[in-house]
Protein backbone atom coordinates (compact mmCIF):
# COMPACT_ATOMS: atom_id res chain seq x y z
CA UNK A 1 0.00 0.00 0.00
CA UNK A 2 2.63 2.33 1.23
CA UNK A 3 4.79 1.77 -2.34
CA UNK A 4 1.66 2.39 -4.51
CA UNK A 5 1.13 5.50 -3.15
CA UNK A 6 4.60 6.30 -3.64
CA UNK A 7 3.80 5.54 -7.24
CA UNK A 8 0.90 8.27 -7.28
CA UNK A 9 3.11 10.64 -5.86
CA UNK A 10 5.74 10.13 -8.50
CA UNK A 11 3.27 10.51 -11.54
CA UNK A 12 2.30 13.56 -9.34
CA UNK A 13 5.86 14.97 -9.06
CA UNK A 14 5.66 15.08 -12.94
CA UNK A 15 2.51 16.84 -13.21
CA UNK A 16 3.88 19.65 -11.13
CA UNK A 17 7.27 19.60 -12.52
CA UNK A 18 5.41 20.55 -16.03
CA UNK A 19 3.61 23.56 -13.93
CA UNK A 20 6.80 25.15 -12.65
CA UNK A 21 7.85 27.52 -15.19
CA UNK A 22 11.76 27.20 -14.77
CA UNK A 23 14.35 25.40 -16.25
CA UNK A 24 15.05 21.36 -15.09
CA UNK A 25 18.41 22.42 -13.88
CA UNK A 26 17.53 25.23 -10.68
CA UNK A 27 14.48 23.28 -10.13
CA UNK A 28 16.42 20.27 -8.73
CA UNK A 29 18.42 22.61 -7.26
CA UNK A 30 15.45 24.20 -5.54
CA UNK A 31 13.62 20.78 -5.05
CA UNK A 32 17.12 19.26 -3.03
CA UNK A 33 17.58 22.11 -1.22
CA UNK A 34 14.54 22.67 0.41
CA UNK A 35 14.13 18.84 0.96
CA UNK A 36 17.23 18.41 2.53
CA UNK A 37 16.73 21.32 4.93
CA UNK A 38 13.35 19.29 5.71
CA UNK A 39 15.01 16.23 6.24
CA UNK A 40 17.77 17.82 8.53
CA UNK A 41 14.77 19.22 10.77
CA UNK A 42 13.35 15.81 11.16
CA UNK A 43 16.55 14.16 11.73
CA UNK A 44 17.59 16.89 14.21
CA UNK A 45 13.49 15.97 15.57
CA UNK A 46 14.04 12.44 15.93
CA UNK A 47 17.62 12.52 16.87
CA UNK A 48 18.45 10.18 14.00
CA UNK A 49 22.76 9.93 13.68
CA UNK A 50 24.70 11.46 11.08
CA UNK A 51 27.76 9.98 11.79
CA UNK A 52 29.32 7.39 8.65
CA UNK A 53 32.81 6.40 7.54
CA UNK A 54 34.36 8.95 5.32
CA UNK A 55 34.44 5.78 2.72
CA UNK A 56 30.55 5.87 3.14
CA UNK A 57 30.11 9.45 3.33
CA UNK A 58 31.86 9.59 -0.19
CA UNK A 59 29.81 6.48 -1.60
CA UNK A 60 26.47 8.51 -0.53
CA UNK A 61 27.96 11.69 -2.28
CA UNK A 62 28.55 9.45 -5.50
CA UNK A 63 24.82 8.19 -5.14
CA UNK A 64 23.44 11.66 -4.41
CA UNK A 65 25.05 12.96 -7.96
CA UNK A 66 23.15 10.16 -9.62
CA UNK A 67 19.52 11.42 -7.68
CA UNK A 68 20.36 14.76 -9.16
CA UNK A 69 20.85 14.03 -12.83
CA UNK A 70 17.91 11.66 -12.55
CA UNK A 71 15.87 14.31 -11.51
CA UNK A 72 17.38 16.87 -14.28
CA UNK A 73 17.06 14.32 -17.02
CA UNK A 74 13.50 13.61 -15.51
CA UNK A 75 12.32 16.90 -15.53
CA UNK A 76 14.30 17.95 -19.09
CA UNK A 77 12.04 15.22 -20.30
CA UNK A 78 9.16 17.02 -19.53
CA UNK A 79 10.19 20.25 -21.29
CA UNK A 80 10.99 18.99 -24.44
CA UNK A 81 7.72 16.05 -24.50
CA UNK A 82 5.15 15.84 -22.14
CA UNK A 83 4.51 14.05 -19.25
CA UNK A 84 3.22 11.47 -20.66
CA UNK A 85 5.93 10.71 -22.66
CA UNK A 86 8.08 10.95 -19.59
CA UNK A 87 6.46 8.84 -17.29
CA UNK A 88 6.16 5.57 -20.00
CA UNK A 89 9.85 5.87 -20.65
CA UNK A 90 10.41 5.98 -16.87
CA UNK A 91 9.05 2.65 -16.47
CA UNK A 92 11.67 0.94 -18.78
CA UNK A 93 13.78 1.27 -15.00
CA UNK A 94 12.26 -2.42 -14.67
CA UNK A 95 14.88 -3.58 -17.17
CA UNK A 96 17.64 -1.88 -16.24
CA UNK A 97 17.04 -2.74 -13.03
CA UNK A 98 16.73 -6.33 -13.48
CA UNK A 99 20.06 -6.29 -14.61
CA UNK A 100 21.56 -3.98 -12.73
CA UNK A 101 20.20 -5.33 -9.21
CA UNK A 102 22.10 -8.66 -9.65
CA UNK A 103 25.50 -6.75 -10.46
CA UNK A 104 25.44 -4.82 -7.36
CA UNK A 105 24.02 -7.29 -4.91
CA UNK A 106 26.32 -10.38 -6.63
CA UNK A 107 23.06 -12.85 -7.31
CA UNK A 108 22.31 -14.33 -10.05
CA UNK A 109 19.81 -13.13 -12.71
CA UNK A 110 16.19 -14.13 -12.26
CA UNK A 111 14.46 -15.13 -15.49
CA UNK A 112 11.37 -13.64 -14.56
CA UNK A 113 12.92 -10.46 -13.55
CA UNK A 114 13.86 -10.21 -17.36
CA UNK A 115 10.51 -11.14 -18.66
CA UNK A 116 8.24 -8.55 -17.04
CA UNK A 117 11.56 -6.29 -18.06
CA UNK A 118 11.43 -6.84 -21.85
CA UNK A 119 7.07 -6.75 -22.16
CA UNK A 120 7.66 -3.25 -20.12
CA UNK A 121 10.59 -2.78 -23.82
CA UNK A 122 7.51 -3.73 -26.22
CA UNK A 123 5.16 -1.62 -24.57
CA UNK A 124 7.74 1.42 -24.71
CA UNK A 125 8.65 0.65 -28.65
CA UNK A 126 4.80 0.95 -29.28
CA UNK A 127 4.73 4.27 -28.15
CA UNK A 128 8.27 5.59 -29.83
CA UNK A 129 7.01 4.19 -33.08
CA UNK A 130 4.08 6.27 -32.74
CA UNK A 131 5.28 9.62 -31.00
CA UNK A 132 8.78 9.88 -32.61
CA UNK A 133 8.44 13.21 -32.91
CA UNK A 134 9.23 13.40 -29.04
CA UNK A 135 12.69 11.73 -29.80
CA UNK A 136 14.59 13.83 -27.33
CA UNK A 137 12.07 13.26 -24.72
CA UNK A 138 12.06 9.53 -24.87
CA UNK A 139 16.22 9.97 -24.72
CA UNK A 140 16.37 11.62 -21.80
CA UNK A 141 13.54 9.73 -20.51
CA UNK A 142 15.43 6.54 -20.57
CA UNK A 143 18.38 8.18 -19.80
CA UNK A 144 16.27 8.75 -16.43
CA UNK A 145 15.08 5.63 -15.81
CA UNK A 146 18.68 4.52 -15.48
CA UNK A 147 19.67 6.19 -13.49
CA UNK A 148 16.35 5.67 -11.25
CA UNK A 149 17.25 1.94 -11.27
CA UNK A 150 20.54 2.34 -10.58
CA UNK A 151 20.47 4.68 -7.18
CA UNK A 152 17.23 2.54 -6.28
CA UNK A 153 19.55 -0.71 -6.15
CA UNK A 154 22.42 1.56 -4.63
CA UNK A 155 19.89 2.85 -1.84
CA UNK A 156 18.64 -0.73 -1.10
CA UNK A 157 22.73 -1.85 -0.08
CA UNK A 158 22.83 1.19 1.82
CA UNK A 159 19.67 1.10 3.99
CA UNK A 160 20.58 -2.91 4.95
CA UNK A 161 22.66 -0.74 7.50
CA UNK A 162 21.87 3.12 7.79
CA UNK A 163 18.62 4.95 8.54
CA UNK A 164 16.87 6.19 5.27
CA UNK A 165 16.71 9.68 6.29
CA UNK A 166 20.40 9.91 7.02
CA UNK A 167 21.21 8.33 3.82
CA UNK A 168 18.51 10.57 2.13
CA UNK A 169 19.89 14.01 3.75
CA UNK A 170 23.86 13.13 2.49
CA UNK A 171 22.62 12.44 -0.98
CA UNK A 172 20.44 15.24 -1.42
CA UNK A 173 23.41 17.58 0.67
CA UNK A 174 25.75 16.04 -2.11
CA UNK A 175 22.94 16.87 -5.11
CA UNK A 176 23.22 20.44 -4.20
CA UNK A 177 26.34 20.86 -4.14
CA UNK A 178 27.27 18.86 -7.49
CA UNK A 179 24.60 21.18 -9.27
CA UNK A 180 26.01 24.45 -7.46
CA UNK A 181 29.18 23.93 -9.31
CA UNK A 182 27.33 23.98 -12.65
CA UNK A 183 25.16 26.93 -11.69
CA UNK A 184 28.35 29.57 -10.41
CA UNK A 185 29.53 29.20 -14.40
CA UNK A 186 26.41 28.93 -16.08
CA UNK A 187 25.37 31.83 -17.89
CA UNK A 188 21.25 31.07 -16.28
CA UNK A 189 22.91 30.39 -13.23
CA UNK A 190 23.42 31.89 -9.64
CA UNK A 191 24.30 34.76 -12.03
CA UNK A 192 21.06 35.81 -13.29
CA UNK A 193 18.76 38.36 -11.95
CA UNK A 194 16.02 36.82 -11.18
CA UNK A 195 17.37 33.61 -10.44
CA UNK A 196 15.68 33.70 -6.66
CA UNK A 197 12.78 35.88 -7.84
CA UNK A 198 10.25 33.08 -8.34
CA UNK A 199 6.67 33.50 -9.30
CA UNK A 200 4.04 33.02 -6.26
CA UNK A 201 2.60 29.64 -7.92
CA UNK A 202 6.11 28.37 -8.45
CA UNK A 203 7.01 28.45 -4.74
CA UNK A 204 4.08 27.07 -4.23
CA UNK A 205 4.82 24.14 -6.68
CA UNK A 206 8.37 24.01 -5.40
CA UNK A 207 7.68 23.71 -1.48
CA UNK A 208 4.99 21.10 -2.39
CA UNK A 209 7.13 18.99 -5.05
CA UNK A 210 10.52 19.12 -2.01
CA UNK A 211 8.17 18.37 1.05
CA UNK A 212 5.68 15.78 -0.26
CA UNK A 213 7.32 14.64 -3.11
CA UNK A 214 10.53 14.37 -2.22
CA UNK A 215 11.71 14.72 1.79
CA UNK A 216 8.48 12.25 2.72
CA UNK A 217 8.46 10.00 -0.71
CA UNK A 218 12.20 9.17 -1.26
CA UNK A 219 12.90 9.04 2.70
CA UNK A 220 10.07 6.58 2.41
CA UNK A 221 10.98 5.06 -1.01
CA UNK A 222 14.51 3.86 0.69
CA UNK A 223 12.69 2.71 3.67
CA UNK A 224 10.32 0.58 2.54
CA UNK A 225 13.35 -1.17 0.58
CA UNK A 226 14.09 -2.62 3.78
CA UNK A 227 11.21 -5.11 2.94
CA UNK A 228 10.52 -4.99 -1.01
CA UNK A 229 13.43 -5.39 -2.95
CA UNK A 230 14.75 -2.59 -5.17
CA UNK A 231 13.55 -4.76 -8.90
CA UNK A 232 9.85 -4.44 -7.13
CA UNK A 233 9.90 -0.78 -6.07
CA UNK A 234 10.91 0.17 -9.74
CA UNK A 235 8.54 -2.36 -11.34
């Protein structure tokens, strides 16, 4: 129950993401931000540790660069297609993750895994047959799903022994600050004039797309991959 309303939530996140009038990058920006200042409240709240090896700590950076071109690709999808478009080629994550889940947790591939994968591939080549004219939307689409699947399998080694919020907060922390580096050179950066001077119905978006759809559902998302494995939360 708890997953499948993660799942509403995520075809949610895309409807909003097409209302926000900026651009994919400073919209993650803004989305991680704000969620990871949420999640430090709550972990402050609950007392939840922050303490990890430095080996971890860089392993959780690593993983948190992966959320945030997800999230850009994700959302880049959107601009250039529709949401639509976006969320089908999302769900091809069920093949990549049937192969990558086996890589990363050294098991050996499960036939049916691969199965449910490849009628998810038919389904997808319908749709690009018939709306090719999105071509760099279904790209970037599956470009997204990839790397969905592959911080969804990272994020299920991880929680075997942290707390999902603390692995949450480092990754988003780490998001920021790989996408700050872009946005100090980029000419619609930091730079810009009105790169803080949002519209009232965009903050409104934003705070609602980095509390509810992201601090709650990917805190929860890693969580409930202590009992679901990662293959099943992206199928």
């Amino acid at each position: 129950f708890h997953l499948h309303l993660l799942v509403f939530i995520a075809g949610f996140t895309a409807v909003l993401g097409k209302l926000i009038t900026i651009n994919a990058i400073p919209l993650v920006w803004f989305r991680m931000l704000i969620a990871g200042l949420l999640m430090f409240g709550y972990i402050k709240f609950t007392r939840i540790k922050l303490n990890v090896p430095l080996k971890t700590f860089f392993k959780l950076g690593l993983a948190g660069i992966v959320v945030a071109l997800h999230w850009i690709t994700f959302f880049g999808a959107i601009d250039v297609s529709n949401i639509s478009i976006t969320l089908v080629m999302f769900s091809t994550g069920a093949f990549f993750a049937s192969f990558i889940e086996p890589i990363i947790y050294k098991r050996k591939i499960i036939w049916y895994e691969i199965i449910f994968g490849i009628i998810v591939i038919i389904g997808v080549s319908i749709i690009i047959n018939t709306e090719f004219k999105y071509i760099n939307g279904i790209i970037l689409g599956v470009i997204s799903a990839f790397l969905s699947s592959l911080f969804a399998v990272i994020n299920g080694k991880f929680v075997e022994q942290y707390d999902a919020s603390m692995i949450s907060f480092y990754e988003f922390i780490a998001g920021v600050a790989f996408i700050c580096i872009y946005l100090v050179f980029a000419e619609d950066g930091f730079m810009r004039e009105n790169f803080f001077f949002l519209s009232t119905n965009d903050w409104i978006y934003i705070v609602i797309l980095a509390s509810v759809c992201t601090a709650y559902a990917f805190i929860a998302s890693v969580h409930i991959m202590r009992y679901i494995s990662p293959y099943t939360v992206v199928l």
